[in-house]
PDB file of N, CA and C in Angstrom:
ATOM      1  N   UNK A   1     -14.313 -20.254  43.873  1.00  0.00           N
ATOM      2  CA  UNK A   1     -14.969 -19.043  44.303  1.00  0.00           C
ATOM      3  C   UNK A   1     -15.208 -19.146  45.804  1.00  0.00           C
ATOM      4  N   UNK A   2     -14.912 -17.877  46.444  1.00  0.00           N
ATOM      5  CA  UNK A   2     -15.231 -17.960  47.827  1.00  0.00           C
ATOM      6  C   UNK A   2     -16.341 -16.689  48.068  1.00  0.00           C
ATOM      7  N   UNK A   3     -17.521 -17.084  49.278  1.00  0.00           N
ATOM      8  CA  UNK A   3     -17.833 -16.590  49.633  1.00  0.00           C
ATOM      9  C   UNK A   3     -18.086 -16.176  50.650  1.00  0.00           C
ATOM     10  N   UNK A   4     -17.994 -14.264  51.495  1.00  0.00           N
ATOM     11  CA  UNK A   4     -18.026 -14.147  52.265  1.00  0.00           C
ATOM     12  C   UNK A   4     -18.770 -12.994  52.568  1.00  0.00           C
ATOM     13  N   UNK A   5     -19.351 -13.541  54.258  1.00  0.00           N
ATOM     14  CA  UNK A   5     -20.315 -12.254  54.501  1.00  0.00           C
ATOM     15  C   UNK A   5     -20.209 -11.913  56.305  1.00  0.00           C
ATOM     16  N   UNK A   6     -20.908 -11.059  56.753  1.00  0.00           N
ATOM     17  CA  UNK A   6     -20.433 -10.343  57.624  1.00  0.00           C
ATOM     18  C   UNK A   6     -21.003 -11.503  59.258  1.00  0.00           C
ATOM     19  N   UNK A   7     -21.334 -12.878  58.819  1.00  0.00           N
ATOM     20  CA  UNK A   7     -21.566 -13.202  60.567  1.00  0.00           C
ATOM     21  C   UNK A   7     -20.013 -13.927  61.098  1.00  0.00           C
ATOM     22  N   UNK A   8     -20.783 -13.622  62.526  1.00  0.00           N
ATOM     23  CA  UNK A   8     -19.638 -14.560  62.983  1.00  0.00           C
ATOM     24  C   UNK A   8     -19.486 -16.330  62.652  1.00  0.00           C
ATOM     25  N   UNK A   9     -18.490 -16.937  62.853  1.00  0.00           N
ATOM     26  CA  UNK A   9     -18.697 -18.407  62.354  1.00  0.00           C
ATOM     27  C   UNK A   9     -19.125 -19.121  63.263  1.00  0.00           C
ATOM     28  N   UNK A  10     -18.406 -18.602  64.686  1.00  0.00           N
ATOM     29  CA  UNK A  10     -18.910 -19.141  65.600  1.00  0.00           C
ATOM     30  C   UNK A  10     -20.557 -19.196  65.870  1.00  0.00           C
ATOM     31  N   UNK A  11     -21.081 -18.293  65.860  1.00  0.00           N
ATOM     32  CA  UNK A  11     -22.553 -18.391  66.076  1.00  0.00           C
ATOM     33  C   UNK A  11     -23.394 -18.288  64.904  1.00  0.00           C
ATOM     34  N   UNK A  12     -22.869 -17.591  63.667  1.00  0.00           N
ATOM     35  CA  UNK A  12     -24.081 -17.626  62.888  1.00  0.00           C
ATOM     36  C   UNK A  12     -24.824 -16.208  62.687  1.00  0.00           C
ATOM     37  N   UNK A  13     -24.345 -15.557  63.666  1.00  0.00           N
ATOM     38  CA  UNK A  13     -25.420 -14.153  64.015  1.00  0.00           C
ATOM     39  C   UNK A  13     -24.630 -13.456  63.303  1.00  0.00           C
ATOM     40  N   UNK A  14     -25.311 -11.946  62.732  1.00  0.00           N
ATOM     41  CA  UNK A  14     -24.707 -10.796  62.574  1.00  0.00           C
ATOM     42  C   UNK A  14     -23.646 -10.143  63.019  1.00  0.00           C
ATOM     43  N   UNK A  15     -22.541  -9.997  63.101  1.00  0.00           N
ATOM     44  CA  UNK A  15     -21.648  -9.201  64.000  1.00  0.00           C
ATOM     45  C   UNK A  15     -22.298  -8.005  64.250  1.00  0.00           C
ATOM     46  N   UNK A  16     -22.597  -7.191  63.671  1.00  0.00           N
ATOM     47  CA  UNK A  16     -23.299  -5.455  63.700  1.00  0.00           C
ATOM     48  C   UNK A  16     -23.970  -5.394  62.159  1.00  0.00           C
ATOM     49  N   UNK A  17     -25.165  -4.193  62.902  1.00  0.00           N
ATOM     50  CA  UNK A  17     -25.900  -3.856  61.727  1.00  0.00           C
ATOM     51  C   UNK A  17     -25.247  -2.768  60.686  1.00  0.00           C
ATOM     52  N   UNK A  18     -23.709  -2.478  61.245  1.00  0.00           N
ATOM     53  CA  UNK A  18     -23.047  -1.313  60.987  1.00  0.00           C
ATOM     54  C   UNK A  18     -22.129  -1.984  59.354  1.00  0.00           C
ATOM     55  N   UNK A  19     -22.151  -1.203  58.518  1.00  0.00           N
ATOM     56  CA  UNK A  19     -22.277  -2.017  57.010  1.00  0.00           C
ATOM     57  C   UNK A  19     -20.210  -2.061  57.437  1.00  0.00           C
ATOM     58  N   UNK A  20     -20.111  -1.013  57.957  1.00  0.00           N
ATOM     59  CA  UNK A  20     -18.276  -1.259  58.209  1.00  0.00           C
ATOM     60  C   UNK A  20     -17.749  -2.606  58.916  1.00  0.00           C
ATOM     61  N   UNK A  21     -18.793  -2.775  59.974  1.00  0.00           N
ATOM     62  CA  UNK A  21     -18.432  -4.203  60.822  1.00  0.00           C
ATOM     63  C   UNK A  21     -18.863  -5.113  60.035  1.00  0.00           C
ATOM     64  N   UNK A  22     -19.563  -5.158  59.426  1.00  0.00           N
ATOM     65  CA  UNK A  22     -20.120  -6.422  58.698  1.00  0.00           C
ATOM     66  C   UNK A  22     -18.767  -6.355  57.264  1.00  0.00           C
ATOM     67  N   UNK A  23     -18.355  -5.346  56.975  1.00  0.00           N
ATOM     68  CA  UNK A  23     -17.257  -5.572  55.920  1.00  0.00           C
ATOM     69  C   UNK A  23     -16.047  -6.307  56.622  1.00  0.00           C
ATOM     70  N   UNK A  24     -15.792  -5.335  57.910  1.00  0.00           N
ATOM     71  CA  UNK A  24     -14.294  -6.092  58.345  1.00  0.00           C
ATOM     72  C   UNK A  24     -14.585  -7.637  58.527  1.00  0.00           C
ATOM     73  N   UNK A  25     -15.539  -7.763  58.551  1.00  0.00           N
ATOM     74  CA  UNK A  25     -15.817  -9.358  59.468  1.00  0.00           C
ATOM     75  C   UNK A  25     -15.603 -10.348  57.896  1.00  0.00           C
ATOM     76  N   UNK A  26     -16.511  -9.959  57.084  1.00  0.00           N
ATOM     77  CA  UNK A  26     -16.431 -10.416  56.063  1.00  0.00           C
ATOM     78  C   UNK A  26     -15.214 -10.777  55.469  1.00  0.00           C
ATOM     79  N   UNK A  27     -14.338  -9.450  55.608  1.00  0.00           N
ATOM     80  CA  UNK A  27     -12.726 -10.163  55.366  1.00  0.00           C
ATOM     81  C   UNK A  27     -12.337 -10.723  55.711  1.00  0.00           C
ATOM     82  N   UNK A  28     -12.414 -10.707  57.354  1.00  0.00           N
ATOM     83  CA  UNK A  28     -11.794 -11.396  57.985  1.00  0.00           C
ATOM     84  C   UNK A  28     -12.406 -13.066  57.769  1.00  0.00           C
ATOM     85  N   UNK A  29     -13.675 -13.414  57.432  1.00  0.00           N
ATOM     86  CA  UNK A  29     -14.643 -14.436  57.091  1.00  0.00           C
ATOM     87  C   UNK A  29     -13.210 -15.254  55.886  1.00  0.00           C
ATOM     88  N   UNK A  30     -12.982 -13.855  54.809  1.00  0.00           N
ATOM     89  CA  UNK A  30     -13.023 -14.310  53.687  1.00  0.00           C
ATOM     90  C   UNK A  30     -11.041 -14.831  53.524  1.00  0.00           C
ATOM     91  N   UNK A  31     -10.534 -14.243  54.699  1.00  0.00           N
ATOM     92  CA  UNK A  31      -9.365 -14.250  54.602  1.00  0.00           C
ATOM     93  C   UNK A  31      -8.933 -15.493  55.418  1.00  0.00           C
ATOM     94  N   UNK A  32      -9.632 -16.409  56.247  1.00  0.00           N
ATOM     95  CA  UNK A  32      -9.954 -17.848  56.719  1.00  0.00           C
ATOM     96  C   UNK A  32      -9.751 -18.832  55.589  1.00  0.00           C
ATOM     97  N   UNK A  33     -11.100 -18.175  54.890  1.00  0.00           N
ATOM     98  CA  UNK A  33     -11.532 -19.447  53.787  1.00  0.00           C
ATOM     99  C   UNK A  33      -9.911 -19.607  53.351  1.00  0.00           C
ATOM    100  N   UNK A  34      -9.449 -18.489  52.965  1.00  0.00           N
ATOM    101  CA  UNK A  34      -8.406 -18.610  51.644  1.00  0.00           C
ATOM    102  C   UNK A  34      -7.430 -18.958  52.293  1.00  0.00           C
ATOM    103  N   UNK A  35      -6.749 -18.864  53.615  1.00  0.00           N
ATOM    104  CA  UNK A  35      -6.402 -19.467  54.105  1.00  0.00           C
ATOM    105  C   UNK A  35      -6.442 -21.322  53.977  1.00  0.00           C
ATOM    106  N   UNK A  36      -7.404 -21.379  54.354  1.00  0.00           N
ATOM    107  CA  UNK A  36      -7.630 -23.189  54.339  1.00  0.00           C
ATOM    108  C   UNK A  36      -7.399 -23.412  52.911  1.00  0.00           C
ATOM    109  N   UNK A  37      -7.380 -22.931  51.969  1.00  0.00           N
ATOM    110  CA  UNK A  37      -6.975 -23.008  50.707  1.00  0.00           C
ATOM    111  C   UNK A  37      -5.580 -22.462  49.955  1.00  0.00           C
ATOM    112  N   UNK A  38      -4.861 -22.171  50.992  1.00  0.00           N
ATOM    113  CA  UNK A  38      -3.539 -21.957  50.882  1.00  0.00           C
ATOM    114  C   UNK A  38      -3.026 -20.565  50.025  1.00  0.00           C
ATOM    115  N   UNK A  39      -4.129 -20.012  50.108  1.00  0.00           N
ATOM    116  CA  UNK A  39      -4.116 -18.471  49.520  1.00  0.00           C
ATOM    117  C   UNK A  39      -4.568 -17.636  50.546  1.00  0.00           C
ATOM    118  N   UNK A  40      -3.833 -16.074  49.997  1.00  0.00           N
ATOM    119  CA  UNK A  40      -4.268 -15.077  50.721  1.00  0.00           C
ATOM    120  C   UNK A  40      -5.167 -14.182  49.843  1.00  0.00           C
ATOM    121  N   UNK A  41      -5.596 -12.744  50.440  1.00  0.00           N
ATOM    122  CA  UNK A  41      -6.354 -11.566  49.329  1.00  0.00           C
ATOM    123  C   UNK A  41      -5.286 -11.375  48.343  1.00  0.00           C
ATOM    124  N   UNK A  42      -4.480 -11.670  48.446  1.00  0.00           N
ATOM    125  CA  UNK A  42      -3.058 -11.127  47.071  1.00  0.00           C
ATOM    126  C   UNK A  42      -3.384 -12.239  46.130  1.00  0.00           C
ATOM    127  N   UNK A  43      -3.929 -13.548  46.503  1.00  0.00           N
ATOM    128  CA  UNK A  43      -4.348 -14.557  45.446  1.00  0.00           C
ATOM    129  C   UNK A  43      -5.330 -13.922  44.629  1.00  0.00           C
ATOM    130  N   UNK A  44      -6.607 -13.609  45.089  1.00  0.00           N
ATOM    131  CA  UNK A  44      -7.642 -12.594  44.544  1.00  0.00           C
ATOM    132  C   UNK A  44      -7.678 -12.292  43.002  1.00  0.00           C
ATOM    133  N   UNK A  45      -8.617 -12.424  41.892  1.00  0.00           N
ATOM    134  CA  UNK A  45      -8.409 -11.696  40.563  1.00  0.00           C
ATOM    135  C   UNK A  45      -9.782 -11.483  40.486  1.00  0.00           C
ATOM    136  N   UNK A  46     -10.893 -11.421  41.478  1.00  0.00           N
ATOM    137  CA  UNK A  46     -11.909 -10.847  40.932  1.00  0.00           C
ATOM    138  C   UNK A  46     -12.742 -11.074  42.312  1.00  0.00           C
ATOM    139  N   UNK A  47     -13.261  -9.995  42.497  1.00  0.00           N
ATOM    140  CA  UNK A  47     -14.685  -9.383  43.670  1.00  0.00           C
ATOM    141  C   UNK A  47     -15.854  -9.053  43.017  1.00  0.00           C
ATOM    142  N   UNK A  48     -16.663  -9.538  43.767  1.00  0.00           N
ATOM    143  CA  UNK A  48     -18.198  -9.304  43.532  1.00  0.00           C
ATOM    144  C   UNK A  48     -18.782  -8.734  44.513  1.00  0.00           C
ATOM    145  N   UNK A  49     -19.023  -7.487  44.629  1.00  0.00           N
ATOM    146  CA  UNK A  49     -19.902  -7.122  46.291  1.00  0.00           C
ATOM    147  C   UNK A  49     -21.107  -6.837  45.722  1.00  0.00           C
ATOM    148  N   UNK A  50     -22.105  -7.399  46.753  1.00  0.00           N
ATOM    149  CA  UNK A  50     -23.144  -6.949  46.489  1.00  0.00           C
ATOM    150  C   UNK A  50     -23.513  -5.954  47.964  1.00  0.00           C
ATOM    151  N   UNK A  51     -24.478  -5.100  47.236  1.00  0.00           N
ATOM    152  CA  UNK A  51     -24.596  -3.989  48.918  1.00  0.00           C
ATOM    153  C   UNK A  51     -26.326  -3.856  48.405  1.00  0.00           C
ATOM    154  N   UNK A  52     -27.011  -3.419  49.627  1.00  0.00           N
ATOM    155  CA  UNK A  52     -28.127  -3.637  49.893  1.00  0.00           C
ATOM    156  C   UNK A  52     -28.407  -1.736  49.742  1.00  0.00           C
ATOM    157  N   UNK A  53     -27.915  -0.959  49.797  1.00  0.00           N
ATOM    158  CA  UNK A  53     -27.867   0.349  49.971  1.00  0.00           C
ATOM    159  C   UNK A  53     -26.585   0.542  49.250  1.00  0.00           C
ATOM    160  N   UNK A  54     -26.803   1.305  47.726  1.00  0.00           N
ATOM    161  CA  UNK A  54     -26.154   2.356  47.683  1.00  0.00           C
ATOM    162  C   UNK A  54     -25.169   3.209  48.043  1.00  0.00           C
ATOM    163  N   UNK A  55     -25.812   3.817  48.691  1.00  0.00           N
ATOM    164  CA  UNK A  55     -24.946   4.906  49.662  1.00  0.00           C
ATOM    165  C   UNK A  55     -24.298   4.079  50.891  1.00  0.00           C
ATOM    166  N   UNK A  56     -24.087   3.069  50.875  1.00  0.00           N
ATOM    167  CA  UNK A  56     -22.930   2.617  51.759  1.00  0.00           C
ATOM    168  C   UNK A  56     -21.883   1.925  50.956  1.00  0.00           C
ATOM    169  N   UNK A  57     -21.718   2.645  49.989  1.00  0.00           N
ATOM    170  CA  UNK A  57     -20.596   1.845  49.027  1.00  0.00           C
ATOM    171  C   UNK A  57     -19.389   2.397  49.394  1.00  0.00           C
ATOM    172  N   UNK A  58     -19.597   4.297  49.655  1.00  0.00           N
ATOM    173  CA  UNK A  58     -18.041   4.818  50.141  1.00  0.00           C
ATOM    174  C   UNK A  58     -17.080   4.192  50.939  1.00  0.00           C
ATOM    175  N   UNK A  59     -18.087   3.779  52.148  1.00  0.00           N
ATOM    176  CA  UNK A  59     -17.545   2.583  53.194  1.00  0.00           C
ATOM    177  C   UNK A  59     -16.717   1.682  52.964  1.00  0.00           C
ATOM    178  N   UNK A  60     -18.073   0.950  52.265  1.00  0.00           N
ATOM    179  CA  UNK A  60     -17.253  -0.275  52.683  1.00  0.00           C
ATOM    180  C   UNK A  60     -16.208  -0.467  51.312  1.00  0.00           C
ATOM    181  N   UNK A  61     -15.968   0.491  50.131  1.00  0.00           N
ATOM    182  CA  UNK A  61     -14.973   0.826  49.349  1.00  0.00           C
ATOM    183  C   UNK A  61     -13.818   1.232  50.187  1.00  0.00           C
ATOM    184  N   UNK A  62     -14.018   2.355  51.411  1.00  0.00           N
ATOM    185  CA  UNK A  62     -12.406   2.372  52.103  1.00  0.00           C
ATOM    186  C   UNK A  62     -11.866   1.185  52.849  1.00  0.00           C
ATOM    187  N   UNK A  63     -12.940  -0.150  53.366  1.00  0.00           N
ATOM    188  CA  UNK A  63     -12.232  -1.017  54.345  1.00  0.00           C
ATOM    189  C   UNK A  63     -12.031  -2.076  53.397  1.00  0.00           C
ATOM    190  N   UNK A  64     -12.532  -2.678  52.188  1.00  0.00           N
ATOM    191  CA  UNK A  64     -12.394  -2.877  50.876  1.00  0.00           C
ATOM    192  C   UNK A  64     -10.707  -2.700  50.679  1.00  0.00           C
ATOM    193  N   UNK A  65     -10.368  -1.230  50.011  1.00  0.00           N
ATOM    194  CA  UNK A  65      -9.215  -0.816  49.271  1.00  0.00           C
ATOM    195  C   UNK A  65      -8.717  -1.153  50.696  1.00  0.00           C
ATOM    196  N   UNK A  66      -8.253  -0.935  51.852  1.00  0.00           N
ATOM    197  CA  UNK A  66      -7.441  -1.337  52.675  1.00  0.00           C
ATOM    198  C   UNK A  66      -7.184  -2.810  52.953  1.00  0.00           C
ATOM    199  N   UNK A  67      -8.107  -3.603  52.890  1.00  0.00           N
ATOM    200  CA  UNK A  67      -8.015  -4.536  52.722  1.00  0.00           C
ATOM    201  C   UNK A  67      -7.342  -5.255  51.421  1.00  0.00           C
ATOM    202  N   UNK A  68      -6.931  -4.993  50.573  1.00  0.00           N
ATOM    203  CA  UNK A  68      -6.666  -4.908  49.415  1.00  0.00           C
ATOM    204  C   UNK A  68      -5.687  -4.753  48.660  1.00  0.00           C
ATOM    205  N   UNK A  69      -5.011  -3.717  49.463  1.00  0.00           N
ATOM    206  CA  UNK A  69      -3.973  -2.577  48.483  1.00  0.00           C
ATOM    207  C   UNK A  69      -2.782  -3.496  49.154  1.00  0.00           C
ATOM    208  N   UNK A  70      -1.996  -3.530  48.201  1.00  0.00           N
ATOM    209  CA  UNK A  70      -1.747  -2.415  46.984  1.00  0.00           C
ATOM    210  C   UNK A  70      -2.332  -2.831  45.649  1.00  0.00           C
ATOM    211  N   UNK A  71      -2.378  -3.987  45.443  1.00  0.00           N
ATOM    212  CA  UNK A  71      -3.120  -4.448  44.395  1.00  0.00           C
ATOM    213  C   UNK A  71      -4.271  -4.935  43.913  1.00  0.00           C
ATOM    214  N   UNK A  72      -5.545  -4.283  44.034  1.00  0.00           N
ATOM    215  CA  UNK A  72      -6.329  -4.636  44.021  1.00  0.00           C
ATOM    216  C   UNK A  72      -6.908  -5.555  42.535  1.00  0.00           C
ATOM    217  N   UNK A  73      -7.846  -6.379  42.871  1.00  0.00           N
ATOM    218  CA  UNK A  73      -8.592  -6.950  42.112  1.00  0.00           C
ATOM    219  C   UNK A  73      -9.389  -6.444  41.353  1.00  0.00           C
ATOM    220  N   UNK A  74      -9.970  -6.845  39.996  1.00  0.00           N
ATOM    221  CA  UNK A  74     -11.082  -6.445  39.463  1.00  0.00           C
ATOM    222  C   UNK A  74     -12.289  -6.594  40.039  1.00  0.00           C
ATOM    223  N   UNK A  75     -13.135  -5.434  40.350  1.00  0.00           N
ATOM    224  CA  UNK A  75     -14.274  -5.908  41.008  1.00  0.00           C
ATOM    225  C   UNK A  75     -15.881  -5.357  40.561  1.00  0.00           C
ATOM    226  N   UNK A  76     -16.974  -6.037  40.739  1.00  0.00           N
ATOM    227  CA  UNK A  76     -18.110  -5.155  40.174  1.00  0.00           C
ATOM    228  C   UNK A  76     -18.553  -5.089  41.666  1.00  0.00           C
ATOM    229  N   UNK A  77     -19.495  -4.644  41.207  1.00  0.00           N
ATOM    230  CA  UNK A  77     -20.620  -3.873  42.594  1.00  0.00           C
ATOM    231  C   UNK A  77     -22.089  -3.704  41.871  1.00  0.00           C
ATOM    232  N   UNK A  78     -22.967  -4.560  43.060  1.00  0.00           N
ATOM    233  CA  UNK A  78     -24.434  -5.369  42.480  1.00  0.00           C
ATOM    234  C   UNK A  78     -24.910  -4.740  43.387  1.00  0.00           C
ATOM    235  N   UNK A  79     -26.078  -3.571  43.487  1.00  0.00           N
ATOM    236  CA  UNK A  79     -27.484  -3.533  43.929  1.00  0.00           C
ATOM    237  C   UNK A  79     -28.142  -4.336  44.409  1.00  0.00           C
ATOM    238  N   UNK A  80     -28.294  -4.899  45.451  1.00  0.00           N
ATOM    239  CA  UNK A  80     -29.760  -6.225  45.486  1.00  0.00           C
ATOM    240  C   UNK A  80     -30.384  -5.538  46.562  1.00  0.00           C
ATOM    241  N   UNK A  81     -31.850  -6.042  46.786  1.00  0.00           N
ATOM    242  CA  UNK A  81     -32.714  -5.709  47.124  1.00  0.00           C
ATOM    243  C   UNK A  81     -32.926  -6.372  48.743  1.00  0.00           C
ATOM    244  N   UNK A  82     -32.321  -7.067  48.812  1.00  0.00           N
ATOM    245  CA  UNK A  82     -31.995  -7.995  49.856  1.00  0.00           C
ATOM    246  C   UNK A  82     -30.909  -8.869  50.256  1.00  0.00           C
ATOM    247  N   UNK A  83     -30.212  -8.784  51.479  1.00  0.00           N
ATOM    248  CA  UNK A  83     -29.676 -10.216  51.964  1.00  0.00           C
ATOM    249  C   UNK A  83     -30.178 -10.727  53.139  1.00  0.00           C
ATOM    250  N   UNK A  84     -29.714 -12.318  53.401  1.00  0.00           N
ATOM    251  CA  UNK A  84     -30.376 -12.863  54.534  1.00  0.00           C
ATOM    252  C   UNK A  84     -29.858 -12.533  56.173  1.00  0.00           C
ATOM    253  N   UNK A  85     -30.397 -12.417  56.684  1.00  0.00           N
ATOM    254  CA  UNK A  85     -30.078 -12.543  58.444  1.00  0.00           C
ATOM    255  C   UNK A  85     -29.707 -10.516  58.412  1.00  0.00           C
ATOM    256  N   UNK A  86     -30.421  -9.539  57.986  1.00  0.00           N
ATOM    257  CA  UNK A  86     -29.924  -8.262  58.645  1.00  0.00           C
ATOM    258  C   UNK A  86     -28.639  -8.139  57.801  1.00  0.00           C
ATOM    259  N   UNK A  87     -28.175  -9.269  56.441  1.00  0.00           N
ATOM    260  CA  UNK A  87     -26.490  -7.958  56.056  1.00  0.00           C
ATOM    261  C   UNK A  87     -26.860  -7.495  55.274  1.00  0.00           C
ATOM    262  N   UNK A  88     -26.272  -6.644  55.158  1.00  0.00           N
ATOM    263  CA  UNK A  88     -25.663  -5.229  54.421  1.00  0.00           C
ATOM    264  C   UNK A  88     -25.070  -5.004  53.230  1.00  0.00           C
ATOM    265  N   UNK A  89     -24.044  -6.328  53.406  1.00  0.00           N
ATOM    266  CA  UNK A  89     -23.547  -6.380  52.062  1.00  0.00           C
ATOM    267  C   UNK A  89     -22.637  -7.981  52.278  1.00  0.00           C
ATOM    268  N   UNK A  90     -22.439  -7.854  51.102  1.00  0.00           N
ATOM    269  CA  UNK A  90     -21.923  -9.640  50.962  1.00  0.00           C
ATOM    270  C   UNK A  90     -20.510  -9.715  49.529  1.00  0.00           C
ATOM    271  N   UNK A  91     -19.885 -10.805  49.688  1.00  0.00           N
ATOM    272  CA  UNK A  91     -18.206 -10.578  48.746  1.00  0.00           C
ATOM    273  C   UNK A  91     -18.174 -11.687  48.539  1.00  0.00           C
ATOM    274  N   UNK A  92     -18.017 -11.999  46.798  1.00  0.00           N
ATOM    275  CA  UNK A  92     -17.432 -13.522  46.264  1.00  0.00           C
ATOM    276  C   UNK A  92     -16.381 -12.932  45.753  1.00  0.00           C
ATOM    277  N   UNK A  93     -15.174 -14.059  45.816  1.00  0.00           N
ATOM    278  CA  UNK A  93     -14.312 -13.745  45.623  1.00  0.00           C
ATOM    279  C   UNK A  93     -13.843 -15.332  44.477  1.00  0.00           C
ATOM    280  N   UNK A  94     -12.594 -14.982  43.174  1.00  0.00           N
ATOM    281  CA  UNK A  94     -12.375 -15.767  42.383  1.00  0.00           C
ATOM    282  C   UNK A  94     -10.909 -15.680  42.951  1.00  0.00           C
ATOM    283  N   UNK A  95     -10.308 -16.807  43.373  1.00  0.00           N
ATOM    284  CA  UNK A  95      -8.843 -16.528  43.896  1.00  0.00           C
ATOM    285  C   UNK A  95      -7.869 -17.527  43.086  1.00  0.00           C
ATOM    286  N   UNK A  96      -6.522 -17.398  42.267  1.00  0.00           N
ATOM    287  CA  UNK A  96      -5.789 -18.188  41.705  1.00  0.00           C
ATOM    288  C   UNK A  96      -4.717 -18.345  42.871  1.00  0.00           C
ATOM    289  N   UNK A  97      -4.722 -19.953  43.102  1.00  0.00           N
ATOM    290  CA  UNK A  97      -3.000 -19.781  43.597  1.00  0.00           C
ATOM    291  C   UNK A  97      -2.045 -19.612  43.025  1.00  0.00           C
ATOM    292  N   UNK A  98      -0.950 -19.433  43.482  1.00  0.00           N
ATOM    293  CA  UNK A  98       0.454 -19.138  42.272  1.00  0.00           C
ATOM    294  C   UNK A  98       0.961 -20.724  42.180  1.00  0.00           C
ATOM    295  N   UNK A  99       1.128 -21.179  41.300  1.00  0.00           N
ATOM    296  CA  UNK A  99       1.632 -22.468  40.774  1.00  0.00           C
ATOM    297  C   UNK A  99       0.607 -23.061  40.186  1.00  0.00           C
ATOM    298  N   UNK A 100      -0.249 -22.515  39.784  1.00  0.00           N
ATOM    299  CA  UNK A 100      -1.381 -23.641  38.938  1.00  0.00           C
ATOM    300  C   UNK A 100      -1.745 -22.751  37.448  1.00  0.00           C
TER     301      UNK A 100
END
């Protein structure tokens, strides 16, 4: 399982309080990890986002499916009441490589 969320690595901080920047970053967070693990988002068979607001699901659902497509993963989507440091929203990801 990987997890990813919207700071930079280098510092630790928030990229933006903007729930879109904190998604791209997050991919981009999440597309590292899988990297060092010899997978890409096409490895992917299951997402977990959690979003802090509701109504920013349209969002970060379009940079999400772009990130994504053509084949997307099974994914749920969690309500929480909080995340740490100012995000917005946060992504675990279950990734298979091909050969195992």
């Amino acid at each position: 399982m990987y997890r990813g969320w919207g700071l930079d690595p280098k510092t630790g901080e928030v990229t933006s309080d903007d729930v879109i920047e904190q998604t791209r970053q997050t991919i981009v967070n999440l597309e590292a990890i899988l990297a060092a693990a010899g997978c890409t988002l096409q490895h992917v068979v299951k997402a977990t986002v959690y979003l802090t607001d509701m109504a920013d699901y349209p969002r970060v659902n379009k940079v999400y499916d772009e990130a994504f497509a053509p084949n997307k993963p099974a994914r749920t989507c969690v309500a929480v009441s909080a995340l740490p440091v100012r995000e917005r929203m946060k992504i675990d990801l279950v990734a298979y490589p091909e050969g195992n």
